[in-house]
N, C-alpha and C. Protein backbone atom coordinates (compact mmCIF):
# COMPACT_ATOMS: atom_id res chain seq x y z
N UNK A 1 -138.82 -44.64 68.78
CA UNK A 1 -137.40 -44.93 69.04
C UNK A 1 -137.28 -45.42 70.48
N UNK A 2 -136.23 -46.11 70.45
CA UNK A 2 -136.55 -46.85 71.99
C UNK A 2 -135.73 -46.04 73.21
N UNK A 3 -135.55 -46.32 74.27
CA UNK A 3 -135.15 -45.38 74.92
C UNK A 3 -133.60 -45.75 74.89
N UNK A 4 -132.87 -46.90 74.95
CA UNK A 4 -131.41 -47.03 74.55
C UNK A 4 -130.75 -46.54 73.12
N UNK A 5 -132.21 -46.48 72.26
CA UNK A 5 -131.53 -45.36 71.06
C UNK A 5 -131.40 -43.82 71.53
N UNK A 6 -132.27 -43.74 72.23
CA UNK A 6 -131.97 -42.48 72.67
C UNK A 6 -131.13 -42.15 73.39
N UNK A 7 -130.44 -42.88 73.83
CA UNK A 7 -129.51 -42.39 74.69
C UNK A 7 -128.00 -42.73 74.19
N UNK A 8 -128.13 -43.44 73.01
CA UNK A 8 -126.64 -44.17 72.12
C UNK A 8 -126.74 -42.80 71.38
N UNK A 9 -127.76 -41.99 71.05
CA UNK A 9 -127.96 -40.96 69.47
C UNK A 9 -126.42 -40.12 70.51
N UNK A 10 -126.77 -38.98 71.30
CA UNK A 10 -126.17 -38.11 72.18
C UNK A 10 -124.89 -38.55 72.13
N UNK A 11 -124.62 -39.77 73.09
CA UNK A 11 -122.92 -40.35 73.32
C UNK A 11 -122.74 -40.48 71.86
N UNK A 12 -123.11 -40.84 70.57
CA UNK A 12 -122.19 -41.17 69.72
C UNK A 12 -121.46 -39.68 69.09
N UNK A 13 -122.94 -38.63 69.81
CA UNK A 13 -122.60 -37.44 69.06
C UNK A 13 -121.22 -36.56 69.63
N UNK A 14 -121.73 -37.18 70.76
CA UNK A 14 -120.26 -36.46 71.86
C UNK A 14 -118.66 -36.87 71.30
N UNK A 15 -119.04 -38.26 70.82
CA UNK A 15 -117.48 -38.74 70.84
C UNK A 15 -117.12 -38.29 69.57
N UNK A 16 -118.17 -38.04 68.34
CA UNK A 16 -117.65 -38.04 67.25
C UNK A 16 -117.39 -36.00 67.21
N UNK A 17 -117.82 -35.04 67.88
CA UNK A 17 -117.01 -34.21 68.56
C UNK A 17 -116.04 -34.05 68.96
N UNK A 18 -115.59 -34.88 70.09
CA UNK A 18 -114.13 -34.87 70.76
C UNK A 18 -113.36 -35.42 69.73
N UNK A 19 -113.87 -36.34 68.36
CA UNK A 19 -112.83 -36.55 67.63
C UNK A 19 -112.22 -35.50 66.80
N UNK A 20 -113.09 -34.76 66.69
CA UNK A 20 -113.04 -33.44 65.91
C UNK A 20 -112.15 -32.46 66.37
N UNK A 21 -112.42 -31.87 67.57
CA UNK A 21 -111.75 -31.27 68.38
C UNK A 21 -110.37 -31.39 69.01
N UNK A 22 -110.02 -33.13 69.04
CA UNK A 22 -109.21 -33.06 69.60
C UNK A 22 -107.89 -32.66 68.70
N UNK A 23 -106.69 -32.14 69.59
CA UNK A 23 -105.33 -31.95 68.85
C UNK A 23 -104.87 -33.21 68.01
N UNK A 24 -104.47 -32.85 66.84
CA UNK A 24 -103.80 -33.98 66.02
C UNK A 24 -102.49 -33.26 65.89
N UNK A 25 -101.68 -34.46 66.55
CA UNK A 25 -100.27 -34.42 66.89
C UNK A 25 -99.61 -34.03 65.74
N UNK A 26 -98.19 -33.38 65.38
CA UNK A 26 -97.55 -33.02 64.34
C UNK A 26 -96.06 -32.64 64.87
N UNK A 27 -94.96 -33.32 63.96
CA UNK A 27 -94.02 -33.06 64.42
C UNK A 27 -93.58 -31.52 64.72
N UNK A 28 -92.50 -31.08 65.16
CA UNK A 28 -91.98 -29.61 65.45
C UNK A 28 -91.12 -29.39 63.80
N UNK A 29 -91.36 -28.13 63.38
CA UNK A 29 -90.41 -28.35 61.81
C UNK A 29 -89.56 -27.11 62.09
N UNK A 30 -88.34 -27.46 62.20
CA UNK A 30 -87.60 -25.99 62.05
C UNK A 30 -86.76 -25.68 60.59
N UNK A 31 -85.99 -24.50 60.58
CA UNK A 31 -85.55 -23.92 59.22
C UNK A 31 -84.15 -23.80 60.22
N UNK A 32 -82.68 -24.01 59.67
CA UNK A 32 -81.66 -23.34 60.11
C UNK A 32 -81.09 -21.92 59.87
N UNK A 33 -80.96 -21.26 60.88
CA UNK A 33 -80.59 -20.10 61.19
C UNK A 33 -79.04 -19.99 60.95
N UNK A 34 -78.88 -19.58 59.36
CA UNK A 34 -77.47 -19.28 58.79
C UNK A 34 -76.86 -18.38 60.17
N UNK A 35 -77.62 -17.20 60.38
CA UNK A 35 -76.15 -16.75 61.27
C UNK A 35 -75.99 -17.23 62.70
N UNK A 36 -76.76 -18.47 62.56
CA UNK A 36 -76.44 -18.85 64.50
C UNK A 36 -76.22 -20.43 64.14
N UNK A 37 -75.78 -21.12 63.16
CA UNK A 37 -75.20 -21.81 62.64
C UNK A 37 -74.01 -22.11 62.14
N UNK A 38 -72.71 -23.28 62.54
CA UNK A 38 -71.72 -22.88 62.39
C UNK A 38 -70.62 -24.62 62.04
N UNK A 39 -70.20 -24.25 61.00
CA UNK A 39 -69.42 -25.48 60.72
C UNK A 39 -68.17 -25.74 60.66
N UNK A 40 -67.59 -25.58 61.82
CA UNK A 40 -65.95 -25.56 61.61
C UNK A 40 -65.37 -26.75 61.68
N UNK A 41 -63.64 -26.77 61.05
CA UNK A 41 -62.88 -27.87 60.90
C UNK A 41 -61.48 -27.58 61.31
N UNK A 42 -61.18 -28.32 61.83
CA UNK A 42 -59.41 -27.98 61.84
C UNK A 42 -58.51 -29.71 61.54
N UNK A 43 -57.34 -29.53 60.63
CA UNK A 43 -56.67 -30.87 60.38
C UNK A 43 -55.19 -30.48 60.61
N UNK A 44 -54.34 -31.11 60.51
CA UNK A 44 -53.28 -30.97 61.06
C UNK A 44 -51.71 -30.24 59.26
N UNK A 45 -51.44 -29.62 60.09
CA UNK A 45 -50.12 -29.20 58.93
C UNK A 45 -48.73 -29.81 59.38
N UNK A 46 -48.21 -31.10 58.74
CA UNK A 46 -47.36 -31.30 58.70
C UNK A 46 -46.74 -32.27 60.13
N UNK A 47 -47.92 -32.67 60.64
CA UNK A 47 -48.09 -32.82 61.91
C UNK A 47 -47.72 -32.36 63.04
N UNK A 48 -47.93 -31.03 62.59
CA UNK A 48 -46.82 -29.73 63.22
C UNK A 48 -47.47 -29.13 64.32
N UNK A 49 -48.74 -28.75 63.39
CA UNK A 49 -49.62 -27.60 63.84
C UNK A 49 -51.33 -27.75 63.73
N UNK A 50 -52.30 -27.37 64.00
CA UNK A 50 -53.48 -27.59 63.57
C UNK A 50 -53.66 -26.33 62.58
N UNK A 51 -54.44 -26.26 61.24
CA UNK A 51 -55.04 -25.98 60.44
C UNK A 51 -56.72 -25.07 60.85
N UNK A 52 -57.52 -24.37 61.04
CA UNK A 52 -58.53 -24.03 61.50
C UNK A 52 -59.69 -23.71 60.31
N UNK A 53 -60.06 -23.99 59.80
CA UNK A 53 -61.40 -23.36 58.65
C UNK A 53 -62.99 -23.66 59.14
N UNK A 54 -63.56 -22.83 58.52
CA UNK A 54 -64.77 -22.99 58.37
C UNK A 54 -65.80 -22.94 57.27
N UNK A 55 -67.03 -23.33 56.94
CA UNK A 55 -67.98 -23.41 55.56
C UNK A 55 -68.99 -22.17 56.47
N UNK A 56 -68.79 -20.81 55.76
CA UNK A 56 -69.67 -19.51 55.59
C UNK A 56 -70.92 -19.53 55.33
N UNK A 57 -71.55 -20.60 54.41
CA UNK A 57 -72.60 -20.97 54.00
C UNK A 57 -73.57 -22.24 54.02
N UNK A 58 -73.99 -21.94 54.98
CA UNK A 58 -75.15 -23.51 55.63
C UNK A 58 -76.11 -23.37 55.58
N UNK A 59 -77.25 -24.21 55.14
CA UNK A 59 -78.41 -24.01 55.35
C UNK A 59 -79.04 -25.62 55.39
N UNK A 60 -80.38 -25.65 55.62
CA UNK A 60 -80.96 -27.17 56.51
C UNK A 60 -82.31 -26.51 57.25
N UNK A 61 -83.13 -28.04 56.95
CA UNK A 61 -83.90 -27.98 57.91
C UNK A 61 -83.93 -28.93 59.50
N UNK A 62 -84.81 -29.10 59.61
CA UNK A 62 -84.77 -30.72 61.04
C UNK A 62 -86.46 -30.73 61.41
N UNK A 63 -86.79 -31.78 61.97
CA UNK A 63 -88.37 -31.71 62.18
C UNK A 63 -88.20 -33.17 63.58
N UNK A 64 -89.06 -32.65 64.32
CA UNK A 64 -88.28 -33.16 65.79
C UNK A 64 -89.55 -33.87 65.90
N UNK A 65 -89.52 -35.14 66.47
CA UNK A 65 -91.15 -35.61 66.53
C UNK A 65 -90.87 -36.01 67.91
N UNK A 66 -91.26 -35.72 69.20
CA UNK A 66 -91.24 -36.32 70.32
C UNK A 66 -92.08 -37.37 70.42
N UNK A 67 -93.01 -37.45 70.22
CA UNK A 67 -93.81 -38.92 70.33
C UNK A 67 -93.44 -39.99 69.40
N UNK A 68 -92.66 -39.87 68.52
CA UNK A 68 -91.70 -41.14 67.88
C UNK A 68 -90.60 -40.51 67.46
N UNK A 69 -89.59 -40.33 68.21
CA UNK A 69 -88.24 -39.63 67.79
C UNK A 69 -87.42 -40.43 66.87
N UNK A 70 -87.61 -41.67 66.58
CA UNK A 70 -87.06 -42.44 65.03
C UNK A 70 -87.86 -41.91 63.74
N UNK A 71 -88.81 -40.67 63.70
CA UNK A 71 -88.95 -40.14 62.35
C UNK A 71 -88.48 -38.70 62.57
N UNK A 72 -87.94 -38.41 63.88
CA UNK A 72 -87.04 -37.11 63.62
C UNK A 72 -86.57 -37.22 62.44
N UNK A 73 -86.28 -36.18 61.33
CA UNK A 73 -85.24 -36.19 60.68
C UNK A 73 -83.88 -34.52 60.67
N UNK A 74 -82.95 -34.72 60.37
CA UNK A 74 -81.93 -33.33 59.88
C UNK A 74 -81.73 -33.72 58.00
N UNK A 75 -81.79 -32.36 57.73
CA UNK A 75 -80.90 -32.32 56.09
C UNK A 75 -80.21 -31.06 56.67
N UNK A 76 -79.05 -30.50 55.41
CA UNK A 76 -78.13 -29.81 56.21
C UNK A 76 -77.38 -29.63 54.25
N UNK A 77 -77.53 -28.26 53.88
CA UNK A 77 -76.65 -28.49 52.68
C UNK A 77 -75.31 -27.01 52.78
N UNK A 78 -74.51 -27.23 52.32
CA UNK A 78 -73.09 -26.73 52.71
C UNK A 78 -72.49 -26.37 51.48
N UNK A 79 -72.22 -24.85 50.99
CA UNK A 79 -71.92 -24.52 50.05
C UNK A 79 -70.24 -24.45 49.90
N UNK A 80 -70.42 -25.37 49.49
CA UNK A 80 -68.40 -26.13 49.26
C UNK A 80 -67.82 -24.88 48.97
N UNK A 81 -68.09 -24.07 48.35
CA UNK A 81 -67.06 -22.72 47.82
C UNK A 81 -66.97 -21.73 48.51
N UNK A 82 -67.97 -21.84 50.03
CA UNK A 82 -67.56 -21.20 50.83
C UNK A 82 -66.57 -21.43 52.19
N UNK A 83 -65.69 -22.23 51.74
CA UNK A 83 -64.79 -22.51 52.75
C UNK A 83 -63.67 -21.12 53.29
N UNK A 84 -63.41 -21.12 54.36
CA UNK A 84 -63.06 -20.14 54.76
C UNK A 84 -61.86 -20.36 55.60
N UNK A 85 -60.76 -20.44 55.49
CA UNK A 85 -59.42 -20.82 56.44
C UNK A 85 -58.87 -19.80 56.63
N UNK A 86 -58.99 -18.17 56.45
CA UNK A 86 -58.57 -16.99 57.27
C UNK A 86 -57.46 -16.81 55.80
N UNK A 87 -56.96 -17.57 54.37
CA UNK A 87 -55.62 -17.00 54.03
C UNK A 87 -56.33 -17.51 52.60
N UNK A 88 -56.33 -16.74 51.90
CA UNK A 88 -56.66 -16.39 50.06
C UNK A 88 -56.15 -17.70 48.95
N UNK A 89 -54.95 -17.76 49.67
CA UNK A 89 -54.70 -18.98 48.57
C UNK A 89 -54.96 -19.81 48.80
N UNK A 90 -54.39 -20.26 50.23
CA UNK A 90 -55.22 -21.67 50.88
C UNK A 90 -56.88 -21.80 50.40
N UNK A 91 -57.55 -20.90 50.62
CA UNK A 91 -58.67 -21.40 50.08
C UNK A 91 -58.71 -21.46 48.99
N UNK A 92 -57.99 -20.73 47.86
CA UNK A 92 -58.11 -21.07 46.54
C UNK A 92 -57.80 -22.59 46.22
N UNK A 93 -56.99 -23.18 46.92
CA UNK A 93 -56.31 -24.15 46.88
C UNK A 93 -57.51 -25.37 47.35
N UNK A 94 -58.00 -24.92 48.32
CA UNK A 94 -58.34 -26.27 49.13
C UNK A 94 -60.24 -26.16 47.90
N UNK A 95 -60.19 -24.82 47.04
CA UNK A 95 -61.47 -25.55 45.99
C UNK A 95 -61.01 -25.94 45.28
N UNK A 96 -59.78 -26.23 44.61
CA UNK A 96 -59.32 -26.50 43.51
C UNK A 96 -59.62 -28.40 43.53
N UNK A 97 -59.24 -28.83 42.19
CA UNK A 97 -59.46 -30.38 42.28
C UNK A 97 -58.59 -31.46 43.13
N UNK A 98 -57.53 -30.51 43.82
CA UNK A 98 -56.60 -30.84 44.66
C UNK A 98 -57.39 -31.27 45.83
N UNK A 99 -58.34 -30.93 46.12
CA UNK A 99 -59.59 -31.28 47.57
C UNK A 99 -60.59 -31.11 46.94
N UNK A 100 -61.64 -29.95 47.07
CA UNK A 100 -62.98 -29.92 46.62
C UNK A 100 -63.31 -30.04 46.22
N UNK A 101 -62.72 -29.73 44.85
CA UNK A 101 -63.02 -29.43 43.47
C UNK A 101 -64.51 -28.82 43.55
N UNK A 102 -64.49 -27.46 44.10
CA UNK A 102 -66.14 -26.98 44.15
C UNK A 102 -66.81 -26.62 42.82
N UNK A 103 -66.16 -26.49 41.74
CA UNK A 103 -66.77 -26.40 40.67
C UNK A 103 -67.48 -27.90 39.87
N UNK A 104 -67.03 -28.79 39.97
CA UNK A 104 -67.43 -29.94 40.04
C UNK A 104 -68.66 -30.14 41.25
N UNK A 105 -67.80 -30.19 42.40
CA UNK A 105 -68.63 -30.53 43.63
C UNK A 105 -69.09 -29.31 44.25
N UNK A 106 -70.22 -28.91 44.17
CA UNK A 106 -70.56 -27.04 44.57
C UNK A 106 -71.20 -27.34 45.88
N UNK A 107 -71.52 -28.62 46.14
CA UNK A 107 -72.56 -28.65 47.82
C UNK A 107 -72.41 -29.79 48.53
N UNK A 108 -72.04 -29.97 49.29
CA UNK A 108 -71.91 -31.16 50.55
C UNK A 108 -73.41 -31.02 51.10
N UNK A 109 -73.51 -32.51 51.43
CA UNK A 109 -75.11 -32.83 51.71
C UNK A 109 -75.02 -33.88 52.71
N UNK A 110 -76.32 -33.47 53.76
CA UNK A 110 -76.19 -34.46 55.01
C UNK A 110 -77.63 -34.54 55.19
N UNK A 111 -77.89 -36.08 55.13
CA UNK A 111 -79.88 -36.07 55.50
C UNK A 111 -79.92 -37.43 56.46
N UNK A 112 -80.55 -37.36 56.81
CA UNK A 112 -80.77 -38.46 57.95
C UNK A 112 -81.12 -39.52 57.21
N UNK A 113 -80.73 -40.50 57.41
CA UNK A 113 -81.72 -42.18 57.23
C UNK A 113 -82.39 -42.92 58.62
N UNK A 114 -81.61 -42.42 59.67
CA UNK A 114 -82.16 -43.12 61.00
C UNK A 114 -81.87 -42.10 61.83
N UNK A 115 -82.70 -42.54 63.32
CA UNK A 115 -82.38 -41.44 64.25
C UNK A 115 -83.36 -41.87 65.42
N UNK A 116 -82.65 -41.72 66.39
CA UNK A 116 -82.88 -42.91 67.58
C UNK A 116 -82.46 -41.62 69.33
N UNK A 117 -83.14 -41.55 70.12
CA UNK A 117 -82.63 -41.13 71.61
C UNK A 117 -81.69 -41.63 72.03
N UNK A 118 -80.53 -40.48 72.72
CA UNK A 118 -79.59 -41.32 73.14
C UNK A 118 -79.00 -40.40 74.22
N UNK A 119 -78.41 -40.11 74.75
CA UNK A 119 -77.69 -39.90 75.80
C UNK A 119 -77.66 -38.44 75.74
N UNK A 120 -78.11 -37.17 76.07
CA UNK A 120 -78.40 -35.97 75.88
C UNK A 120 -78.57 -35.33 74.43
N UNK A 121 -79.40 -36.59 74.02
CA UNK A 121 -80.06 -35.76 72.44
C UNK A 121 -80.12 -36.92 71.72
N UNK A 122 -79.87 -36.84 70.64
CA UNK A 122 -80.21 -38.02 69.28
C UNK A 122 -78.59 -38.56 68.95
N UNK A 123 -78.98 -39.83 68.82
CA UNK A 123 -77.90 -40.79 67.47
C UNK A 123 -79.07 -40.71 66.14
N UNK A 124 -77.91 -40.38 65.48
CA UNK A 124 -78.32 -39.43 63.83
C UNK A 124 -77.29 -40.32 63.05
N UNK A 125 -77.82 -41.14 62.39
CA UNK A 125 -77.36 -41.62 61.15
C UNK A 125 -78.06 -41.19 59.42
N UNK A 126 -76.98 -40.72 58.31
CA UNK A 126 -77.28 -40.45 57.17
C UNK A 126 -76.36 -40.51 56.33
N UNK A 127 -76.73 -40.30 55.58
CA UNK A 127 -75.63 -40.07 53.84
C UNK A 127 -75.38 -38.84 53.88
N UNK A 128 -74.05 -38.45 54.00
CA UNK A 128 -73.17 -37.34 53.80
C UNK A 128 -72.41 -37.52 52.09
N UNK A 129 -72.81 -36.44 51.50
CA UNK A 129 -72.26 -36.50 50.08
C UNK A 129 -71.22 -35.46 49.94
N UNK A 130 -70.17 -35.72 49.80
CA UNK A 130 -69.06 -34.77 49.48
C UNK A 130 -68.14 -35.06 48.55
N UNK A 131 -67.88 -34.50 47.80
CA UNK A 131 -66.84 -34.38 46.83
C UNK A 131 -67.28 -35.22 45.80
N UNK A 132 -68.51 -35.70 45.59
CA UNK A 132 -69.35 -35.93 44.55
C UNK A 132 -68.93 -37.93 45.14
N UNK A 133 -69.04 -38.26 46.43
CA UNK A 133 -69.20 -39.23 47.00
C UNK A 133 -69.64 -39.30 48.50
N UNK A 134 -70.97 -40.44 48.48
CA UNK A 134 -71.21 -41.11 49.56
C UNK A 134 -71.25 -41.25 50.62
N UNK A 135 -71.00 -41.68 51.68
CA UNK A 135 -70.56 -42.48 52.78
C UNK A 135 -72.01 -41.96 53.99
N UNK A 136 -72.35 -42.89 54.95
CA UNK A 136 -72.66 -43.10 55.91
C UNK A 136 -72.18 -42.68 56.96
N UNK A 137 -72.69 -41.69 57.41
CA UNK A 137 -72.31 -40.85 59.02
C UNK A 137 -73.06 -41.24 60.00
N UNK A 138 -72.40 -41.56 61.40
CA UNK A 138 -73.33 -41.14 62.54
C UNK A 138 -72.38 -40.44 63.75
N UNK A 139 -73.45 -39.64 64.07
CA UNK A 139 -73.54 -38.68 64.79
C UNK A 139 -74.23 -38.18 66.29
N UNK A 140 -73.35 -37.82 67.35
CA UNK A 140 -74.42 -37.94 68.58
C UNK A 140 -74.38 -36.36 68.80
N UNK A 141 -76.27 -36.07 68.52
CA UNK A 141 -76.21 -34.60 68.47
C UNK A 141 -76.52 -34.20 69.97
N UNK A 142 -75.91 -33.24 70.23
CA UNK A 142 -76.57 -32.31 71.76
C UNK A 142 -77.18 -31.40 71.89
N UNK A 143 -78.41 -32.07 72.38
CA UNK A 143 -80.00 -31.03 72.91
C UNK A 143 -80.94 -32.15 72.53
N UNK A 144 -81.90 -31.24 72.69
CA UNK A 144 -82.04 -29.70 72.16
C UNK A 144 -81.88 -28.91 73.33
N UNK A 145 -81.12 -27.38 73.28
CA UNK A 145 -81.41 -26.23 73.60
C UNK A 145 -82.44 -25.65 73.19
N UNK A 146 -83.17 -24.79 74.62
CA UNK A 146 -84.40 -24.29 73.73
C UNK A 146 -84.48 -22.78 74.46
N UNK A 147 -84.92 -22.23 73.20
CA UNK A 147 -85.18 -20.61 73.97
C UNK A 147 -86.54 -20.12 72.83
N UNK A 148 -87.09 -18.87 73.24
CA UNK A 148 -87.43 -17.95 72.16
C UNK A 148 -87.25 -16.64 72.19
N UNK A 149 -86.89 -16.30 71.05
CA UNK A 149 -86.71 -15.06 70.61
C UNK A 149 -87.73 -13.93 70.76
N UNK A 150 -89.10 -14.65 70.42
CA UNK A 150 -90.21 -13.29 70.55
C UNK A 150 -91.14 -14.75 70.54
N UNK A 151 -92.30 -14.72 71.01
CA UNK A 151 -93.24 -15.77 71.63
C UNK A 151 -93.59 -16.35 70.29
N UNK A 152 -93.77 -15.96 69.26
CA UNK A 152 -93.89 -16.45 67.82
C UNK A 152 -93.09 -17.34 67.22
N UNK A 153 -91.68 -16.90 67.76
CA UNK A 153 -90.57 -17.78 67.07
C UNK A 153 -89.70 -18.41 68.67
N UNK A 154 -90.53 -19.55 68.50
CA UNK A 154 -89.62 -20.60 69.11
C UNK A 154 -88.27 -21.44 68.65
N UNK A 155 -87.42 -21.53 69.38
CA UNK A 155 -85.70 -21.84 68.74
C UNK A 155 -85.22 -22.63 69.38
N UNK A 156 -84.58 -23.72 68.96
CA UNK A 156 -84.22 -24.96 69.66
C UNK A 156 -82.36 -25.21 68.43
N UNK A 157 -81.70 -25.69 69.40
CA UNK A 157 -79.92 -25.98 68.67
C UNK A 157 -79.60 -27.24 69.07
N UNK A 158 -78.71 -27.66 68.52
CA UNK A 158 -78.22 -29.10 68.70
C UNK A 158 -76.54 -28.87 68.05
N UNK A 159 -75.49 -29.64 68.69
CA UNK A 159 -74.51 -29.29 68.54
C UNK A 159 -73.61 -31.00 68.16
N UNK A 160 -72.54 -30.98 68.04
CA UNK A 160 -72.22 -32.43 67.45
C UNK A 160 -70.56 -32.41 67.24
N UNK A 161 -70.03 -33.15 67.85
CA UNK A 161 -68.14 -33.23 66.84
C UNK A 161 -67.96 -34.84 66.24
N UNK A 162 -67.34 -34.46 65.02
CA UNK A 162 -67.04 -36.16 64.72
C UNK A 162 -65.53 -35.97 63.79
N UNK A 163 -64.99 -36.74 63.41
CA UNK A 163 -63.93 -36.52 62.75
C UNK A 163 -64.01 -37.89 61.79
N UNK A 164 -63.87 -37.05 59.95
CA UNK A 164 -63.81 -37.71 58.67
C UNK A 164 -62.51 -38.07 58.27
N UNK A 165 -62.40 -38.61 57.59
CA UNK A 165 -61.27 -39.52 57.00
C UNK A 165 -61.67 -38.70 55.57
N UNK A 166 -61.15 -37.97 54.73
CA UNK A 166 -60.96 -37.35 54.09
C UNK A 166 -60.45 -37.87 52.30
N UNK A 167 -59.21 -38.98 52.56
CA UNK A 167 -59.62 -40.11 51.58
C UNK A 167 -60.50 -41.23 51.29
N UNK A 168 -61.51 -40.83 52.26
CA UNK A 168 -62.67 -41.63 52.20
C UNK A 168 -63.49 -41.19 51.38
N UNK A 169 -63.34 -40.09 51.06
CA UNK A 169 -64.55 -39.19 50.00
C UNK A 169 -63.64 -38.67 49.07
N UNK A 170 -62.75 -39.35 48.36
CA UNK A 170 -61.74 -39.24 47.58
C UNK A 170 -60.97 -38.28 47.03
N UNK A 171 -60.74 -37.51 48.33
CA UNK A 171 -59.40 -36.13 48.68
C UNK A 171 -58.53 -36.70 49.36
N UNK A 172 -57.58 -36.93 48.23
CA UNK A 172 -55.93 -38.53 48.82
C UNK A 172 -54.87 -37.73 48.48
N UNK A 173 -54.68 -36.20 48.10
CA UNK A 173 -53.75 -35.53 47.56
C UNK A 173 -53.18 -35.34 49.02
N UNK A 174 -51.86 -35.16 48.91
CA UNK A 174 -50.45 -33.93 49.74
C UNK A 174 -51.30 -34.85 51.35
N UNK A 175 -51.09 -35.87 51.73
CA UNK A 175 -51.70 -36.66 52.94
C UNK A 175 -50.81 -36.56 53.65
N UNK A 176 -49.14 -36.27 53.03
CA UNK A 176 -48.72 -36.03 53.64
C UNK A 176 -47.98 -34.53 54.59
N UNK A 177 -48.41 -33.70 54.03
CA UNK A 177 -48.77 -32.22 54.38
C UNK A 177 -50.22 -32.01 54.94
N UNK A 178 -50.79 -32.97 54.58
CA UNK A 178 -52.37 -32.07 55.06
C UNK A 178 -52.86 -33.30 55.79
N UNK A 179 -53.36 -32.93 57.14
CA UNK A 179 -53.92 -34.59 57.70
C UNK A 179 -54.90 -35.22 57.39
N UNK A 180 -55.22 -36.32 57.01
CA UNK A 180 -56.20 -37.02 56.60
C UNK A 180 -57.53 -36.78 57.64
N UNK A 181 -56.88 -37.10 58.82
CA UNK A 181 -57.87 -36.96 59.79
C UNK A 181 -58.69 -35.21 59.78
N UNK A 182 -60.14 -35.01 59.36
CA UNK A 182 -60.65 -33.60 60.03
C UNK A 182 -61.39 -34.03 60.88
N UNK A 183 -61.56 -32.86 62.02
CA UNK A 183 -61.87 -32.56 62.90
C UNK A 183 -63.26 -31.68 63.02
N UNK A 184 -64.34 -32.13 63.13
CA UNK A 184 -65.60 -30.78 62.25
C UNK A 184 -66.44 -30.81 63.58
N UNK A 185 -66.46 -29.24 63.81
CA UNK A 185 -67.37 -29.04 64.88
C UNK A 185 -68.96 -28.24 64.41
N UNK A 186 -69.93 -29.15 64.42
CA UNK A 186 -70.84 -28.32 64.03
C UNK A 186 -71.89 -27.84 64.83
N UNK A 187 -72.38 -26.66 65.36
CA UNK A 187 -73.44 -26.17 66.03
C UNK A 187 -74.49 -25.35 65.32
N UNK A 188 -76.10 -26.04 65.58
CA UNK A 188 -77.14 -25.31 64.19
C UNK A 188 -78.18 -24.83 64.97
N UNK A 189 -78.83 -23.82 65.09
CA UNK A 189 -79.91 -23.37 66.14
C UNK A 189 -81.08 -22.88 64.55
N UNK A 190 -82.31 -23.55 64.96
CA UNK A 190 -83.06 -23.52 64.04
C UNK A 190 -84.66 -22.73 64.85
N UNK A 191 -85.14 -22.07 63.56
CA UNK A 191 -86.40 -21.33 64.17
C UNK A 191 -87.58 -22.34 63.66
N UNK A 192 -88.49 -22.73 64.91
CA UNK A 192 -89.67 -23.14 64.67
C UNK A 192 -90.53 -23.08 63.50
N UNK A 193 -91.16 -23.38 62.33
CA UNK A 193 -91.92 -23.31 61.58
C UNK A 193 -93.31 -23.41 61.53
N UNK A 194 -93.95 -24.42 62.36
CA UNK A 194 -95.21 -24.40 62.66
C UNK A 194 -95.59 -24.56 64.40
């Protein structure tokens, strides 16, 4: 063997080592944390007063990729029948087919299609499905916040306000008692997965 084979055998062995060894990158995957998660709304009564509710039941994941933050993604699903406005009938009311119709429509759904850096966190565009329709959201989320809980479980939140048009997802009843315009504040703090 000649002596430049001998000395190519070693280096090829080294590199094909460090290929081995080295870290292979993987996005961050978190799970949302129902009780540090929070989806409130307020719309207007009569153009009187503001209205205040919230959805009791959220759950979602998100998976954060810093080295290409356009395959970040969020999903986010929202159990329509848990709406919560503080008064018994009103909520009976606001599941009925008069708005929700949660027996029909039992889950509002939000998943990313795009998602881009932007000005203290992500522009988040997706398909929001509600009331058994459609539409295209975007969204400028804030963070991440980051903390941990115990060195195992790392926790990162992102927070967001936008306001829906409500006959847009075809709840056109009492528009004029109830404002078209909502108001939805959502904040989601999710625990690390891998």
């Amino acid at each position: 063997m000649t002596q430049t084979r001998l000395l190519a055998a070693p280096a090829a062995l080294v590199v094909a080592l460090l290929c081995q060894i080295a870290p292979v990158y993987s996005a961050d995957n978190y799970v949302l944390d129902q009780s540090h998660t929070a989806v409130v709304f307020k719309t207007t009564h009569m153009g009187l007063s503001w209205t205040y509710g919230r959805f009791k039941e959220v759950k979602g994941t998100f998976s954060i990729d810093s080295a290409d933050p356009a395959k970040s993604t969020f999903t986010m699903a929202i159990k329509a029948d848990s709406i919560d406005t503080d008064n018994n009938q009103r909520n009976d009311h606001l599941r009925s087919p008069d708005f929700f119709n949660t027996k029909q429509y039992p889950t509002i759904t939000f998943k990313t299609t795009s998602a881009k850096p932007a000005k203290d966190g992500f522009e988040v565009t997706g398909d929001l499905t509600m009331h058994g329709v459609t539409r295209p959201v975007t969204m400028n989320l804030t963070g991440p916040k980051n903390g941990n809980a115990a060195p195992s479980r790392a926790r990162t939140a992102y927070s967001t306000e936008l306001v829906l048009r409500r006959a847009d997802f075809g709840m056109d009843k009492m528009l004029e008692a109830v404002g078209d315009d909502v108001h939805i504040m959502i904040s989601f703090e999710g625990m690390k997965q891998n």
